[in-house]
Protein backbone atom coordinates (compact mmCIF):
# COMPACT_ATOMS: atom_id res chain seq x y z
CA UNK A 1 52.94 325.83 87.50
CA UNK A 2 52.33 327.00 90.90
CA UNK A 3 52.29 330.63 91.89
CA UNK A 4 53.75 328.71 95.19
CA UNK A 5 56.74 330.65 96.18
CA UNK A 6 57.91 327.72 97.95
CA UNK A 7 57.20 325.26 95.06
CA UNK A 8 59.47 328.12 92.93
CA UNK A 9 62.41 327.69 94.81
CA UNK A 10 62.43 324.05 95.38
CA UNK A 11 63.48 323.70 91.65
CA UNK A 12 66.74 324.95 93.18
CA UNK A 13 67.12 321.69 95.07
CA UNK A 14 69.38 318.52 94.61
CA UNK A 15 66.05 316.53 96.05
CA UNK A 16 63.29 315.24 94.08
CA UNK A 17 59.78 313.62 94.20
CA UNK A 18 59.27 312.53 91.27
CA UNK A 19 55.19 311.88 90.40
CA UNK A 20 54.21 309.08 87.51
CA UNK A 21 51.27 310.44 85.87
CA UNK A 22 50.82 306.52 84.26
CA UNK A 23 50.82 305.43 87.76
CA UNK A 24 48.16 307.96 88.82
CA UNK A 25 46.02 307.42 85.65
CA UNK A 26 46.16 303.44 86.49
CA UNK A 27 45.45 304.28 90.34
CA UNK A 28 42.06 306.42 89.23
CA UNK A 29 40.74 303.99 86.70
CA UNK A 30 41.22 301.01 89.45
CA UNK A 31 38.95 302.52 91.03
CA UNK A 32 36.63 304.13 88.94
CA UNK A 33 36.11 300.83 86.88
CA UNK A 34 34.47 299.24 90.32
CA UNK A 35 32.14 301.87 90.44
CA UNK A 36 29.12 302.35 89.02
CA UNK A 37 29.15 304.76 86.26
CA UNK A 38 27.00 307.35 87.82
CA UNK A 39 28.61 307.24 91.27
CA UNK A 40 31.04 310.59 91.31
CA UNK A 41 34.74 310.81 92.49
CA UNK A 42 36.00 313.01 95.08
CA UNK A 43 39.93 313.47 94.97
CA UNK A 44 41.55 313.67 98.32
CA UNK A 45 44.32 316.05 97.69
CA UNK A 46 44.62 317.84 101.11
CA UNK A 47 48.03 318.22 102.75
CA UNK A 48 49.87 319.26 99.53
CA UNK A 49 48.25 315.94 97.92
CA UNK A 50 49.60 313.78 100.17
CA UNK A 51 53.52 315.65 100.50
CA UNK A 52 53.06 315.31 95.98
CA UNK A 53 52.05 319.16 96.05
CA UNK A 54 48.74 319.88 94.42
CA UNK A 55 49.94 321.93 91.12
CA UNK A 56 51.86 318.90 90.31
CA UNK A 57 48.76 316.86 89.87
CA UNK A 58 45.54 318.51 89.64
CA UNK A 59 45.90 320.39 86.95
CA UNK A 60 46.20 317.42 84.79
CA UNK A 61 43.59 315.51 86.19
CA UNK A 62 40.86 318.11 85.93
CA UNK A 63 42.00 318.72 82.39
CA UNK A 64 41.65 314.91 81.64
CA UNK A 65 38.06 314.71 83.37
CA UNK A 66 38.99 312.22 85.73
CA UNK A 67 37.33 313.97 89.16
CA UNK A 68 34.33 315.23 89.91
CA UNK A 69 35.57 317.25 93.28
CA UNK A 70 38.55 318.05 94.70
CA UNK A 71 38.27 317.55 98.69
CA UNK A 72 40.91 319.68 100.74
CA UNK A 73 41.45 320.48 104.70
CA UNK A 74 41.72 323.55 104.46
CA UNK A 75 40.83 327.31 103.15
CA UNK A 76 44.56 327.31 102.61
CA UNK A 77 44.58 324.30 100.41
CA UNK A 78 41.46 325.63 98.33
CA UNK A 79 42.93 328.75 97.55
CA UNK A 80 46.02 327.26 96.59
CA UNK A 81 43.93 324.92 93.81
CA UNK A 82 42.44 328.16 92.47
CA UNK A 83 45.53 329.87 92.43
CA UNK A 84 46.70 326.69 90.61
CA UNK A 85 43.40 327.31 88.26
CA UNK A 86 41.63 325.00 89.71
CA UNK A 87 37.58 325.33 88.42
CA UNK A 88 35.94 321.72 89.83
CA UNK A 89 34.28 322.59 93.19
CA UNK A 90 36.04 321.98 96.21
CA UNK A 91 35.06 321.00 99.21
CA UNK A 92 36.80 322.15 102.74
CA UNK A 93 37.11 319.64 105.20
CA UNK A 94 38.09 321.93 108.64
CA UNK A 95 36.86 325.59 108.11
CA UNK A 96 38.00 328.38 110.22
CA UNK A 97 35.18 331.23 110.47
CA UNK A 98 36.48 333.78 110.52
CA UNK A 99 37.55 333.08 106.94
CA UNK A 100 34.28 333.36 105.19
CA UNK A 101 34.81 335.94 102.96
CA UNK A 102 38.39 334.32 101.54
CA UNK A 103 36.08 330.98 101.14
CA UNK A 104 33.34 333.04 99.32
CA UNK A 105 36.05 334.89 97.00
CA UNK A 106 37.62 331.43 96.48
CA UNK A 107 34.27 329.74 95.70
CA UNK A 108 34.91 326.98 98.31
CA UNK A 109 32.26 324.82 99.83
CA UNK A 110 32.64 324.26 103.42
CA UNK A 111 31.67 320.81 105.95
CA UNK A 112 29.65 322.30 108.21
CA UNK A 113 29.92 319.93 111.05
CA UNK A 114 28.48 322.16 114.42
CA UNK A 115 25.68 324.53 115.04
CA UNK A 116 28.52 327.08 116.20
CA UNK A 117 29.82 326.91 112.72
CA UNK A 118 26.62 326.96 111.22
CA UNK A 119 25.23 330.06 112.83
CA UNK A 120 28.50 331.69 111.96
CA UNK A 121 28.29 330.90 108.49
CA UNK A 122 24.47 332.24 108.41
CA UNK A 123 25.41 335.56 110.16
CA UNK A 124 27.79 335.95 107.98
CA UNK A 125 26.25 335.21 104.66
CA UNK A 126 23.10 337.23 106.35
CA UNK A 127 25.73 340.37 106.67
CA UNK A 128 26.47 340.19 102.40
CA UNK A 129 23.37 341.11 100.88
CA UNK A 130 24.70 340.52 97.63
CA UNK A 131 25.53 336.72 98.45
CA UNK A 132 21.72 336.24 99.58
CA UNK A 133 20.67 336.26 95.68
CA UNK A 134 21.99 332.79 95.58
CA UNK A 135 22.31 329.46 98.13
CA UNK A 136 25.58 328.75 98.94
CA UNK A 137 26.44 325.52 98.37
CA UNK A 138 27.77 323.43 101.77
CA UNK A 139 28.09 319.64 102.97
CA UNK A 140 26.57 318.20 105.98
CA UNK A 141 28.84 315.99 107.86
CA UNK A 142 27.53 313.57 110.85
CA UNK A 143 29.04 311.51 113.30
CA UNK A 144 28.51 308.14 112.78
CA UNK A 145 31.37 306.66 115.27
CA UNK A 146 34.29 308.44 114.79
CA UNK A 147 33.43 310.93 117.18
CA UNK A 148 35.92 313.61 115.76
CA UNK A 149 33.72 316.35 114.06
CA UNK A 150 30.06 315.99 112.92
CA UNK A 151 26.31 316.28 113.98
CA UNK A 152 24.78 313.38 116.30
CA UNK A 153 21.92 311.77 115.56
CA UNK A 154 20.13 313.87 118.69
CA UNK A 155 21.01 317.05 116.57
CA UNK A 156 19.33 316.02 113.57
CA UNK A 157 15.54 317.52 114.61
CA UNK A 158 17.24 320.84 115.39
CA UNK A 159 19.21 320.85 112.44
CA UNK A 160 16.56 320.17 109.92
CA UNK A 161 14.22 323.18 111.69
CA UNK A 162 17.42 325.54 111.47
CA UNK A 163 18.41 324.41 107.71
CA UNK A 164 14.58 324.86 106.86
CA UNK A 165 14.58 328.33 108.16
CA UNK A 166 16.71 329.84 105.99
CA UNK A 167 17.49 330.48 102.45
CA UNK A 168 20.94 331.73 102.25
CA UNK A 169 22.27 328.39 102.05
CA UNK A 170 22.12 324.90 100.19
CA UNK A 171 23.21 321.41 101.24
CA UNK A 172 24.86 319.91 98.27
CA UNK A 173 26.15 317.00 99.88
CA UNK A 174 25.91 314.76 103.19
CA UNK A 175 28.68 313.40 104.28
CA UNK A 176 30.34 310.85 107.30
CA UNK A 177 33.87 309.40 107.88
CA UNK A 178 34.78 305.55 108.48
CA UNK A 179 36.96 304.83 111.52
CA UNK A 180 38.00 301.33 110.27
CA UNK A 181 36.81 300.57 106.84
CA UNK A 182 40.75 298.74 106.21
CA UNK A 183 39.97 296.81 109.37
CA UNK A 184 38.12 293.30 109.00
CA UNK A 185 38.20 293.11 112.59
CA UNK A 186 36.11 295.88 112.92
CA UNK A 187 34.21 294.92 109.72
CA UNK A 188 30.63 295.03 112.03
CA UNK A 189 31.50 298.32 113.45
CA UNK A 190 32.01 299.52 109.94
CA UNK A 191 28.38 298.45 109.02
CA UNK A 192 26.88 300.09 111.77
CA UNK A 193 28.35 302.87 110.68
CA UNK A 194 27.40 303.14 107.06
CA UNK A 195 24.14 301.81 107.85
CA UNK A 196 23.76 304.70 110.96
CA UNK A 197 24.50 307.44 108.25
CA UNK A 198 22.09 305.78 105.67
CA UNK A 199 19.94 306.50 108.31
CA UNK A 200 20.35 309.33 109.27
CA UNK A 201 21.05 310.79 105.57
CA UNK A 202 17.63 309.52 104.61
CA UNK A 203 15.66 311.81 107.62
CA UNK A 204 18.02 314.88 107.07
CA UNK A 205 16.96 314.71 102.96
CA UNK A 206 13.12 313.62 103.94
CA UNK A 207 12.82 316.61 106.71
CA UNK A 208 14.41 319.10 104.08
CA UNK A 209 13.10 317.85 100.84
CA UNK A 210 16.12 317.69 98.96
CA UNK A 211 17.67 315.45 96.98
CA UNK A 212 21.75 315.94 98.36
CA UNK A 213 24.10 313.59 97.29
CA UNK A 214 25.77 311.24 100.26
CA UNK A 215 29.34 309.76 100.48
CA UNK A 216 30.98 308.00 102.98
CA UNK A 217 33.42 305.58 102.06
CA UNK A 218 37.62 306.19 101.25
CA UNK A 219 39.88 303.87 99.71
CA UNK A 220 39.73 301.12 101.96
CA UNK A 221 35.78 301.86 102.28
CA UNK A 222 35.61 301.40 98.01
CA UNK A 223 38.25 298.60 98.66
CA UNK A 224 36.07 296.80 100.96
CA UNK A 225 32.23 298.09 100.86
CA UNK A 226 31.54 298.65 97.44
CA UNK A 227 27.67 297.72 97.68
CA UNK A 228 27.87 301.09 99.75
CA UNK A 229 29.19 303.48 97.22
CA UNK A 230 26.13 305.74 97.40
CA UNK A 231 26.11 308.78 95.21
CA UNK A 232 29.90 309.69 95.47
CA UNK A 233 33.48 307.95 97.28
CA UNK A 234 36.45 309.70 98.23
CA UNK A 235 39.48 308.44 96.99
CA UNK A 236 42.75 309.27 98.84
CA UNK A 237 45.61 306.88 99.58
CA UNK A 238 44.33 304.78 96.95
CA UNK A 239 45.21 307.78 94.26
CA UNK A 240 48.61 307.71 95.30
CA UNK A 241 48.88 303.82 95.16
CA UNK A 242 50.29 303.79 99.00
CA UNK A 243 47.06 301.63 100.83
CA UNK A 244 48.39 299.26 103.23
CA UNK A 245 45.69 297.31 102.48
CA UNK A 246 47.30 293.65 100.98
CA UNK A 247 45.19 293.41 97.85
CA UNK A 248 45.66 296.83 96.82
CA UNK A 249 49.13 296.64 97.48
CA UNK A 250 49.22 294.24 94.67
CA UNK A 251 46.43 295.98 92.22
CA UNK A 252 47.96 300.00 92.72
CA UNK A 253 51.44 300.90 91.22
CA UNK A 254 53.25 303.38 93.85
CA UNK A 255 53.29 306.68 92.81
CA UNK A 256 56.25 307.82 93.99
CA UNK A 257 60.07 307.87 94.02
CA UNK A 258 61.87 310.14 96.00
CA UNK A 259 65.92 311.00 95.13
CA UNK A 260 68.53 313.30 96.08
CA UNK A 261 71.85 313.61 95.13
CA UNK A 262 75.83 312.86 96.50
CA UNK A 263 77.16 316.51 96.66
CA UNK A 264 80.38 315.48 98.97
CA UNK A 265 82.27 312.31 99.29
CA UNK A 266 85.39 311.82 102.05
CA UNK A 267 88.00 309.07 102.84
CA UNK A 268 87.28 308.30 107.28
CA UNK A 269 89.56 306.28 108.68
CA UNK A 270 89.20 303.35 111.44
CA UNK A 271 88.16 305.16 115.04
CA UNK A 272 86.93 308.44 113.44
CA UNK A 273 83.50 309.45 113.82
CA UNK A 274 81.02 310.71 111.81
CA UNK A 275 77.97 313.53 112.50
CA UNK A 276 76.86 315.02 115.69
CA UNK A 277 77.71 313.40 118.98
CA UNK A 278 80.16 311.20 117.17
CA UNK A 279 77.42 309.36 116.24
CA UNK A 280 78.48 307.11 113.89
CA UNK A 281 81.95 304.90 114.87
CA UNK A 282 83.76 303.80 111.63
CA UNK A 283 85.27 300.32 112.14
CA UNK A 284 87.28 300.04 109.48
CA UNK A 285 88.80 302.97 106.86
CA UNK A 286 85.99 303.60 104.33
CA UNK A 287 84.23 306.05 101.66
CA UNK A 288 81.50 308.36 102.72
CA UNK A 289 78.86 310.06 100.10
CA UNK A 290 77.15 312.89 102.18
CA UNK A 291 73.72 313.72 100.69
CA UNK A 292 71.87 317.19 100.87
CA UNK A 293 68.82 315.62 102.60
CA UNK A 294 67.81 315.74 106.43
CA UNK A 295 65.20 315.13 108.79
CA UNK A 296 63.94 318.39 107.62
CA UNK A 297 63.16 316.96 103.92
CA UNK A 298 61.21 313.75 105.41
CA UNK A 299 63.99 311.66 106.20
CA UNK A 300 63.84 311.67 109.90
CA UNK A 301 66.50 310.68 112.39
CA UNK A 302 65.34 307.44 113.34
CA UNK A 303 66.87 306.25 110.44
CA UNK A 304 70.53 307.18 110.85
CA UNK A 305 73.15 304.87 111.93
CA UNK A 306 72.07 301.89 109.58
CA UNK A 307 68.25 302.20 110.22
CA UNK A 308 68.08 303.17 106.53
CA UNK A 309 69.98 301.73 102.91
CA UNK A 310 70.35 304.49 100.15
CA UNK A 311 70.19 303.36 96.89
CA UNK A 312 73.17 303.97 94.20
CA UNK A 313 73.99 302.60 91.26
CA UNK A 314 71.85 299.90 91.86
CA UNK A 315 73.16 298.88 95.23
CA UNK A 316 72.34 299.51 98.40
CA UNK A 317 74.50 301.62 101.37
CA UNK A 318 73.60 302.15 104.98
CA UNK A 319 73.31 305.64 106.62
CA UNK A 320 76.09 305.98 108.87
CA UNK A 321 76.11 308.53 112.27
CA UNK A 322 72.90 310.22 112.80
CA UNK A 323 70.76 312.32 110.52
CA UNK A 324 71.14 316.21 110.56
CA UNK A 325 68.73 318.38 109.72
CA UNK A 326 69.94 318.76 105.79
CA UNK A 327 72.37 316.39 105.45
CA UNK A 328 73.06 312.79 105.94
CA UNK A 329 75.81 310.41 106.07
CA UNK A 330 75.97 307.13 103.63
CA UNK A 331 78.48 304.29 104.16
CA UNK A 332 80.39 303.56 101.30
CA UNK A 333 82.50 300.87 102.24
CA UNK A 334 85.25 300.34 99.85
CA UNK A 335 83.12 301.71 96.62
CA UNK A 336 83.58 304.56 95.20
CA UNK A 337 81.01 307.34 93.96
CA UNK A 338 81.17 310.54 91.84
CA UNK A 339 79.87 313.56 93.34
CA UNK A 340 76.27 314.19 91.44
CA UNK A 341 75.48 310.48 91.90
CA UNK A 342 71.70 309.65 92.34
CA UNK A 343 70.16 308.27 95.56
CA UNK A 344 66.87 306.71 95.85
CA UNK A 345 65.36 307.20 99.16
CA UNK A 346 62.64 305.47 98.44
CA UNK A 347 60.82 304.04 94.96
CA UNK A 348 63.27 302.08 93.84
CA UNK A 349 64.54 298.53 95.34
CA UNK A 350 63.25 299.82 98.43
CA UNK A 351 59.22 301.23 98.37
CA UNK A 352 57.31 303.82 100.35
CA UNK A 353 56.03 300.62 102.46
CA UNK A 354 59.35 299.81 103.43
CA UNK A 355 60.29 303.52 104.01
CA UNK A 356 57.55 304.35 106.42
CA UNK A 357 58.12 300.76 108.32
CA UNK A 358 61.70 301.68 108.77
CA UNK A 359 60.54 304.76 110.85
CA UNK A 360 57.72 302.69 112.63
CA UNK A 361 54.91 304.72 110.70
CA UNK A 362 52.26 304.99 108.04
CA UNK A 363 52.47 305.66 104.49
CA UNK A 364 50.41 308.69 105.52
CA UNK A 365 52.90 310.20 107.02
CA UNK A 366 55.96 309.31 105.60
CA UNK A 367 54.53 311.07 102.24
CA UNK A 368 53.12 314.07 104.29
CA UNK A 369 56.74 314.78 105.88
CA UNK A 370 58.36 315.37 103.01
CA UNK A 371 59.53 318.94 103.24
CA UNK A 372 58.61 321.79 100.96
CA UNK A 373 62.02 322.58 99.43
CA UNK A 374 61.95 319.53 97.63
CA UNK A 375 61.71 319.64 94.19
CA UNK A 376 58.22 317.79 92.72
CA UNK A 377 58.08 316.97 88.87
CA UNK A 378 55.60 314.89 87.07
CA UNK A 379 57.09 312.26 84.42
């Protein structure tokens, strides 16, 4: 388990996520059955896995060969996966520099995606004789449209004179990032892109000489460019069976399923209120269940007063008043429920889909909200 001390304590909580390895193993092999058997898998497992905490999950899958990288945002996140004992290589996504030495310790390959980072990277490597024995291994990333990070194509004579120059490092990889690969609207765009970074992949490898692998498609991109799979995908939303795209909908199984528990129930009477501000008005006497789950567990505000249905016992119950920060309100009607009862949030009759459309969202972020002091358990 996790040397996390935050993971620790969450096993102290009434609120779980709880993680279906089947659904995960079904999820990968999807995927890697449309591939071609040589093309390698990237696992995108930044931001905690996707709010599913790494430890729960990676640990397994490297032990059942079912990656070939793990891809993470941060120097954070890769130590983490080592602590975790994590061996695959990992790529870092946004480096900070002055971290070098905790990504050299860590044995984490960094985008490089400026010359700014790249001459700090080479002054630093340049200042550790020892490290100069070997090429460090980083990834190349260019802009091909999204116009976030990455070299331009205008950069790419300067870059292959400064990357021939020098021996302290290697690129193992060459890398770009779809804007709107789960957009057919934008379908053209898309191609321009992928065929921009074929492009410009093929005259970074012919000016160096190397033979660096290239990626550039994600879930949606495997979902809807496959003749573009190159020499390696990275697979993200897809892994966690939460793509809004229609078809996958269908082909992934969710993940997920997210519970707490009823640690307080309460008779409120016609005219009372309930929660801050007096929130929510009861119209008629009823039966409360009061969960120990708030907006700072994931379940934000916007979905008090009725916005949101618990599930118990196989039936659903509106929040009632508004949503605190660890605790919520749950209108019982005339029902009643034991103290310890379970409560699906989401993963049950309602799904992650309808979760994050409830709060006017994507999946993305309805997963990546989920607070740490939640307990995570694979079953």
């Amino acid at each position: 388990m996790s040397n996390n001390k935050a993971y620790f304590l969450s096993q102290y909580s009434d609120n779980t996520l709880e993680v279906s390895w089947s659904a995960i193993t079904h999820n990968i092999n999807y995927f890697k059955e449309k591939l071609s058997p040589s093309t390698k898998v990237m696992l995108m497992v930044k931001a905690a896995a996707y709010g599913h905490y790494t430890s729960v999950i990676c640990n397994k899958i490297q032990a059942n060969k079912m990656a070939d990288m793990f891809g993470v945002a941060t120097f954070a996140e890769g130590m983490e996966l080592r602590a975790d004992g994590i061996e695959l290589p990992v790529m870092v996504q946004n480096v900070s520099p002055q971290y070098w030495d905790v990504m050299v310790e860590h044995c984490l390959e960094p985008v490089i995606h400026s010359f700014q980072v790249l001459d700090s990277l080479l002054t630093y490597l340049h200042s550790q004789e020892s490290l100069l024995a070997g090429q460090y291994p980083i990834h190349i990333k260019l802009n091909t449209g999204m116009n976030r990070l990455g070299f331009d194509e205008v950069d790419l004579p300067e870059l292959v004179d400064r990357l021939m120059n020098q021996e302290a490092i290697r690129v193992s990889s060459i890398m770009s990032h779809l804007s709107s690969s789960g957009n057919s609207a934008a379908e053209q765009f898309t191609f321009d892109q992928i065929e921009l970074f074929k492009n410009l992949s093929f005259r970074l490898k012919n000016g160096l000489k190397i033979d660096a692998f290239c990626h550039i498609l994600n879930t949606d991109g495997i979902n809807n460019y496959l003749d573009h799979q190159m020499d390696m995908v990275r697979l993200g939303i897809g892994l966690y069976g939460a793509s809004e795209a229609a078809d996958l909908k269908n082909d992934l199984i969710q993940v997920t399923r997210f519970s707490s528990k009823v640690v307080a129930t309460r008779r409120v009477f016609k005219d009372e209120f309930i929660s801050y501000n007096r929130s929510g008005t009861i119209e008629k006497d009823s039966n409360i269940a009061i969960l120990s789950l708030g907006y700072a567990d994931g379940v934000p505000r916007v979905l008090g007063n009725g916005n949101w249905k618990f599930e118990l016992n196989g039936k659903l119950y509106p929040t009632v008043g508004n949503i605190c920060m660890d605790l919520c309100m749950i209108d019982l009607g005339q029902d009643k429920i034991e103290v310890g009862t379970i409560a699906i949030v989401f993963g049950g009759e309602k799904s992650l889909f309808d979760f994050a459309k409830a709060q006017g969202t994507i999946t993305y972020e309805a997963l990546t909200n989920i607070g740490n002091r939640m307990r995570r358990k694979l079953v």
